[in-house]
N, C-alpha and C. Protein backbone atom coordinates (compact mmCIF):
# COMPACT_ATOMS: atom_id res chain seq x y z
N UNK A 1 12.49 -7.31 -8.35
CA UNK A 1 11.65 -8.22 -7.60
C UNK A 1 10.69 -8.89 -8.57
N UNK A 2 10.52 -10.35 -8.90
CA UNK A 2 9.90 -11.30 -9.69
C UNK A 2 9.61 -11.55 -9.44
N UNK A 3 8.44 -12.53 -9.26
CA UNK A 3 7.87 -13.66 -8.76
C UNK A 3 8.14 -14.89 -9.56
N UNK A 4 8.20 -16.10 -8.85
CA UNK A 4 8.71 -17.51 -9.69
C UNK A 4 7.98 -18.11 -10.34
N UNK A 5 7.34 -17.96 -11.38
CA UNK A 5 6.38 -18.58 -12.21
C UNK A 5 7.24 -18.55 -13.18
N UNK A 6 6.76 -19.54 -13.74
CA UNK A 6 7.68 -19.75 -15.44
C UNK A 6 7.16 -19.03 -15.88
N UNK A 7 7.99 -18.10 -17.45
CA UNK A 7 8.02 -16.91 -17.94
C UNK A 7 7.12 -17.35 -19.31
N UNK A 8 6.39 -16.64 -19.25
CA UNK A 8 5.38 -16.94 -20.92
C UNK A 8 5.71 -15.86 -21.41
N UNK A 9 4.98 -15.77 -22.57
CA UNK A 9 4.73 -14.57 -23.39
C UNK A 9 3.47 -14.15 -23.86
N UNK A 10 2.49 -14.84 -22.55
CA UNK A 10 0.89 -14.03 -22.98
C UNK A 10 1.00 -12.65 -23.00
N UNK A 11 0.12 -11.84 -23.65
CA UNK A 11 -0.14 -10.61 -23.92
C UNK A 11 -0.24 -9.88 -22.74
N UNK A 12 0.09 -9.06 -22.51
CA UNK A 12 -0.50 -8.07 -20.60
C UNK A 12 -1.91 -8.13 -20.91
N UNK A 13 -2.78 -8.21 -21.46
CA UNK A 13 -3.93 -7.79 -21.68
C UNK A 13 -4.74 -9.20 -20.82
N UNK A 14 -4.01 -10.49 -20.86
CA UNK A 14 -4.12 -11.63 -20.43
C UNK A 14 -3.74 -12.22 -19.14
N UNK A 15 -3.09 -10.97 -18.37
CA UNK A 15 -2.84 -11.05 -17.30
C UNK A 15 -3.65 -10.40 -15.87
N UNK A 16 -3.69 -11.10 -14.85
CA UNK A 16 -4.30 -10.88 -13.63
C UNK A 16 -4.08 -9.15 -13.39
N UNK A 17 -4.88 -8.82 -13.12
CA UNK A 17 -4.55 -7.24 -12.20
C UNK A 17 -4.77 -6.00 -13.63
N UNK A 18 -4.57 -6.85 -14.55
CA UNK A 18 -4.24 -5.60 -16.19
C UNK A 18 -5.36 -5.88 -16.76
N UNK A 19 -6.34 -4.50 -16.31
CA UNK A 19 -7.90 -3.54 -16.93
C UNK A 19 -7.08 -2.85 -18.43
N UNK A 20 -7.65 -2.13 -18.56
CA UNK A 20 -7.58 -1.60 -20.44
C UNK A 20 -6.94 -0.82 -20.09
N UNK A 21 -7.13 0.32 -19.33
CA UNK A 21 -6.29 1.72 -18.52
C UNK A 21 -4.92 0.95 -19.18
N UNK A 22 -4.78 0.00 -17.68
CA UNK A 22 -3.16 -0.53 -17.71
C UNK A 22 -2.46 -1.21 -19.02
N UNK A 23 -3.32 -1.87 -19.62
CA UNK A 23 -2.87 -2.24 -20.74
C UNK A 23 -2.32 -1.11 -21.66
N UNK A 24 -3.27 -0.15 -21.80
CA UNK A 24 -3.35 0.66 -23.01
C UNK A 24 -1.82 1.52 -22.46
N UNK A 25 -1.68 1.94 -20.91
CA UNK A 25 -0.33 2.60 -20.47
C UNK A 25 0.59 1.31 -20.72
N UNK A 26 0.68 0.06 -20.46
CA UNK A 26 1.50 -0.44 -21.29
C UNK A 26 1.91 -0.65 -22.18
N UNK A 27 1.52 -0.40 -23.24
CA UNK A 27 1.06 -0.74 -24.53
C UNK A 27 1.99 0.90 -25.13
N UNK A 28 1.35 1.82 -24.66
CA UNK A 28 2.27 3.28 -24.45
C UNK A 28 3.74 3.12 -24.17
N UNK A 29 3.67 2.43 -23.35
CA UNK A 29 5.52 2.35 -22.96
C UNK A 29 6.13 1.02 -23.58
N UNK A 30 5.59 0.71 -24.50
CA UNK A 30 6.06 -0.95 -25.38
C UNK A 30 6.31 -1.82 -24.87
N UNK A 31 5.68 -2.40 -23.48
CA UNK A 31 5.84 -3.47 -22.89
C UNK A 31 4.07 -4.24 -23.26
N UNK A 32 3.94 -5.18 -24.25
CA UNK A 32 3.21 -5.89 -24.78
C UNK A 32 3.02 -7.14 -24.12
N UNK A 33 4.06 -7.53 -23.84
CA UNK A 33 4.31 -9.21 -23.06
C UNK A 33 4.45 -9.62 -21.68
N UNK A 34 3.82 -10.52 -21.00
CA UNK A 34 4.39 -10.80 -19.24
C UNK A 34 6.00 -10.89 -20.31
N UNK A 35 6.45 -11.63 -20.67
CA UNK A 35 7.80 -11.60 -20.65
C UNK A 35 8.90 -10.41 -20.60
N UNK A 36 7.99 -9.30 -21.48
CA UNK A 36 8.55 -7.96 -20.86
C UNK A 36 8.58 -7.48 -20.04
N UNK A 37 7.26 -7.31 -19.52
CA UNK A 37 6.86 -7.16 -17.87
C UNK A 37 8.52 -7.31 -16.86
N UNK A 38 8.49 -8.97 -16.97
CA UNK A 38 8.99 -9.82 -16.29
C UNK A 38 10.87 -9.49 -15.91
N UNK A 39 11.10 -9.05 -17.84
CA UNK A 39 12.55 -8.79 -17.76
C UNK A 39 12.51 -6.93 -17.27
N UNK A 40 11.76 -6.19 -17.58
CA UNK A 40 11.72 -5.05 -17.18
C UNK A 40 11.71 -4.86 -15.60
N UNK A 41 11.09 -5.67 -15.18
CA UNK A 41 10.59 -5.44 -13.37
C UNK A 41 9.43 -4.60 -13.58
N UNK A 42 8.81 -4.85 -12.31
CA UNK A 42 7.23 -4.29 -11.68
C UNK A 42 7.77 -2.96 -11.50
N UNK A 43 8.52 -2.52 -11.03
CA UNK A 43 9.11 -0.95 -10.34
C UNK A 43 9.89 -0.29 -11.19
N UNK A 44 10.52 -0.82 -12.34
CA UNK A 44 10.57 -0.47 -13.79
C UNK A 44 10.00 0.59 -14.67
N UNK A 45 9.23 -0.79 -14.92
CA UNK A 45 7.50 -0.81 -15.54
C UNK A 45 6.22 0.49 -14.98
N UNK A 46 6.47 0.30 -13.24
CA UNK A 46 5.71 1.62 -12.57
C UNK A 46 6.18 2.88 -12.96
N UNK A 47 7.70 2.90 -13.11
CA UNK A 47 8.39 4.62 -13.35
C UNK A 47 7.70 4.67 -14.33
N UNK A 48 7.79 4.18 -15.48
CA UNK A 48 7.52 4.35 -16.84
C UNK A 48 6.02 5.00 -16.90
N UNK A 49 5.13 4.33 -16.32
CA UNK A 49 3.95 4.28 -16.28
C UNK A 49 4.06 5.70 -15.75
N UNK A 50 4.36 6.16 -14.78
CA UNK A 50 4.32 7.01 -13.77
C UNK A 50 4.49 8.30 -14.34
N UNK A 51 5.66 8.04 -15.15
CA UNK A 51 6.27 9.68 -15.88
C UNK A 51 5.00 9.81 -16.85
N UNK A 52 4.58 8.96 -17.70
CA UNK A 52 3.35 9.11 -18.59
C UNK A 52 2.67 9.67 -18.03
N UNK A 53 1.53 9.11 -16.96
CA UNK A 53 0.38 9.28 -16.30
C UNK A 53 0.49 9.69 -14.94
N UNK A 54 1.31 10.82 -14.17
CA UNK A 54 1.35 10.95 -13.01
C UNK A 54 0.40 11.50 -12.14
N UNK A 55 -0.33 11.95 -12.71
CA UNK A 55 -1.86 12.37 -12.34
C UNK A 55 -2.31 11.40 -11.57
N UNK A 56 -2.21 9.99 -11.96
CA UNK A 56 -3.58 8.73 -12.36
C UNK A 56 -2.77 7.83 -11.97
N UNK A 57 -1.33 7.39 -11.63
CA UNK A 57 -0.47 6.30 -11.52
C UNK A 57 -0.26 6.40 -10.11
N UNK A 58 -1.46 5.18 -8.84
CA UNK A 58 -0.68 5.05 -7.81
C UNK A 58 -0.23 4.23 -7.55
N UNK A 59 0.24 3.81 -6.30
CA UNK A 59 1.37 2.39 -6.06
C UNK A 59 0.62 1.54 -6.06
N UNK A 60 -0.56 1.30 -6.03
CA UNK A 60 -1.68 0.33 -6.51
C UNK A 60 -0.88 0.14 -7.79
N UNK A 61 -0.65 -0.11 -9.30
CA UNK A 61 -0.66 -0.04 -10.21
C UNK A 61 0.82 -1.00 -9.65
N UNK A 62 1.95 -0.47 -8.72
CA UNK A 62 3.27 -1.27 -8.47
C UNK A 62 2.52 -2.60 -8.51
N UNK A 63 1.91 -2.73 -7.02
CA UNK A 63 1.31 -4.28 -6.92
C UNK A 63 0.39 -4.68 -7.65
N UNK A 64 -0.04 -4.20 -8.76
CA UNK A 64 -0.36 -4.89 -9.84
C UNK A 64 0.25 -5.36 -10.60
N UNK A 65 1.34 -4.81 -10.63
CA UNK A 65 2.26 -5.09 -11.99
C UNK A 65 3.01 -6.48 -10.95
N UNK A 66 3.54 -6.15 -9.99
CA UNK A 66 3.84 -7.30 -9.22
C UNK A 66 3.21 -8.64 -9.33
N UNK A 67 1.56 -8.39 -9.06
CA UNK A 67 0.65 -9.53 -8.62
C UNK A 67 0.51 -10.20 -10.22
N UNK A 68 0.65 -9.76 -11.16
CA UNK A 68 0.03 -9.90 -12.51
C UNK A 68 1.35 -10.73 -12.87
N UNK A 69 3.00 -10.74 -12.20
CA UNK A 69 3.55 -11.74 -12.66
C UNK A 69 3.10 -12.99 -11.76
N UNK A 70 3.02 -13.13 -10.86
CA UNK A 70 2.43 -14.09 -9.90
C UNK A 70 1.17 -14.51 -9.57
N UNK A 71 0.11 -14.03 -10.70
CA UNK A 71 -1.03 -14.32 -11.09
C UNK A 71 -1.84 -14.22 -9.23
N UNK A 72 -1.77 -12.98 -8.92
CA UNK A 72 -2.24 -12.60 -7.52
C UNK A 72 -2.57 -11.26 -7.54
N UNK A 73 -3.49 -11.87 -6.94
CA UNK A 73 -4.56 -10.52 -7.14
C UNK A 73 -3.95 -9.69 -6.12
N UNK A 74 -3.67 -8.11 -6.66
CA UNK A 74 -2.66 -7.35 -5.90
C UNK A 74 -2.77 -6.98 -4.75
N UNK A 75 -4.25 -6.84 -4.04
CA UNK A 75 -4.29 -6.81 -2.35
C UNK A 75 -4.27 -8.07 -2.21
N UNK A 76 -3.96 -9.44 -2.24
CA UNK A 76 -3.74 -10.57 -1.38
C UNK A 76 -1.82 -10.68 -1.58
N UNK A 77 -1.30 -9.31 -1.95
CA UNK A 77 -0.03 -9.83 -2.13
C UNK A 77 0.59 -9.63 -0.33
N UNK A 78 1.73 -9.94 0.39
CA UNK A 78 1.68 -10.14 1.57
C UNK A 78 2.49 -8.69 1.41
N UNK A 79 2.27 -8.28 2.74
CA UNK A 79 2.48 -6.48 3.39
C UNK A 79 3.92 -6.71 3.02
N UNK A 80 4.89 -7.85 3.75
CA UNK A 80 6.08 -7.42 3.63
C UNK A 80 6.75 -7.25 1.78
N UNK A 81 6.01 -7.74 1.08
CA UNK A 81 6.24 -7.98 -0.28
C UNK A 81 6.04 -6.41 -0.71
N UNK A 82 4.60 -5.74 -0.34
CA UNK A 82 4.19 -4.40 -0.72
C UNK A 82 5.31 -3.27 -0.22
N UNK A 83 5.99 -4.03 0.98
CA UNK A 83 7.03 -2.87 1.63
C UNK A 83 7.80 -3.04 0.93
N UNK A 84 8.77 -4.27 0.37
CA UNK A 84 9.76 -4.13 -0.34
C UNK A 84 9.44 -3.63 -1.42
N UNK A 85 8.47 -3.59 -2.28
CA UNK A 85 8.18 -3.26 -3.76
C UNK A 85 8.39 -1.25 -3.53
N UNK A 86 7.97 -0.85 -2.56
CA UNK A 86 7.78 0.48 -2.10
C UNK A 86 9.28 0.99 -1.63
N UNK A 87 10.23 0.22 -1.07
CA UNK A 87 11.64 0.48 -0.79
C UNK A 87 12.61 0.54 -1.86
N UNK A 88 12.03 -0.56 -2.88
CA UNK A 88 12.94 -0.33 -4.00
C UNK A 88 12.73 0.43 -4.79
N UNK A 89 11.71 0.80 -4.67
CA UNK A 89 10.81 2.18 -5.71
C UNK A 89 11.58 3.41 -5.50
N UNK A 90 11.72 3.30 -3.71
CA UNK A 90 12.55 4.76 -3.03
C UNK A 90 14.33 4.42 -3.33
N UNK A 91 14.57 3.25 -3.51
CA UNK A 91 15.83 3.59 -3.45
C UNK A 91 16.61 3.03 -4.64
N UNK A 92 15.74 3.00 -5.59
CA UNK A 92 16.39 2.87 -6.93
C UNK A 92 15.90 4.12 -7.90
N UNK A 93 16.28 4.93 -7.92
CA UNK A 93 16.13 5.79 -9.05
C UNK A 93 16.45 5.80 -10.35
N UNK A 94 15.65 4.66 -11.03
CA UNK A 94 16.65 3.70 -12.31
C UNK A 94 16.33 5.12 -13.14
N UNK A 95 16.83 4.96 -14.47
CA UNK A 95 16.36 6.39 -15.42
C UNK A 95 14.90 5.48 -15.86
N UNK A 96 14.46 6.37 -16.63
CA UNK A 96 13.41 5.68 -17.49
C UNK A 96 13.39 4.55 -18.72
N UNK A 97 15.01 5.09 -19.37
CA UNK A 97 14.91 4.61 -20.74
C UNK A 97 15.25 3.75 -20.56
N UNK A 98 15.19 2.79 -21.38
CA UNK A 98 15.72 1.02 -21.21
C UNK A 98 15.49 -0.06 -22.01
């Protein structure tokens, strides 16, 4: 799940929704770029995050990673968007590595 904005390669650090926390767990899992972000997926990107930091990683962090390609701030993203991001979370069990 993407959102349609043309694909840059600003830094995550430069993106909507991504505090230092998130950066620095990105930055941990070598995704540096929205363009990585972007080709990885939001629900991707969350496992990754997730296996690192499972303590501290909630689905807040999905719709961030979501809203941050679509430059939207992650509670104005729409419910049915948050349900799908949460369905594919449950029904893709991608591995981690990638």
């Amino acid at each position: 799940m993407v959102a349609e904005t043309a694909t840059t390669d600003r830094p995550v650090v430069d993106l909507k929704n991504i505090g230092p926390i998130t950066a620095r767990h990105l930055h941990t899992i070598g995704v540096l770029s929205e363009a990585e972000l972007r080709r990885l997926g939001p629900v991707a990107v969350y496992r990754r995050i997730k296996h690192v930091d499972p303590e501290n990683t909630t689905i807040v962090l999905l719709y961030a990673l979501q809203g941050a390609l679509s430059d939207t701030h992650w509670n104005d993203l729409p419910k049915p968007l948050k349900q799908a991001l949460q369905e594919e979370l449950q029904r893709n069990p991608a591995p981690l590595a990638g």
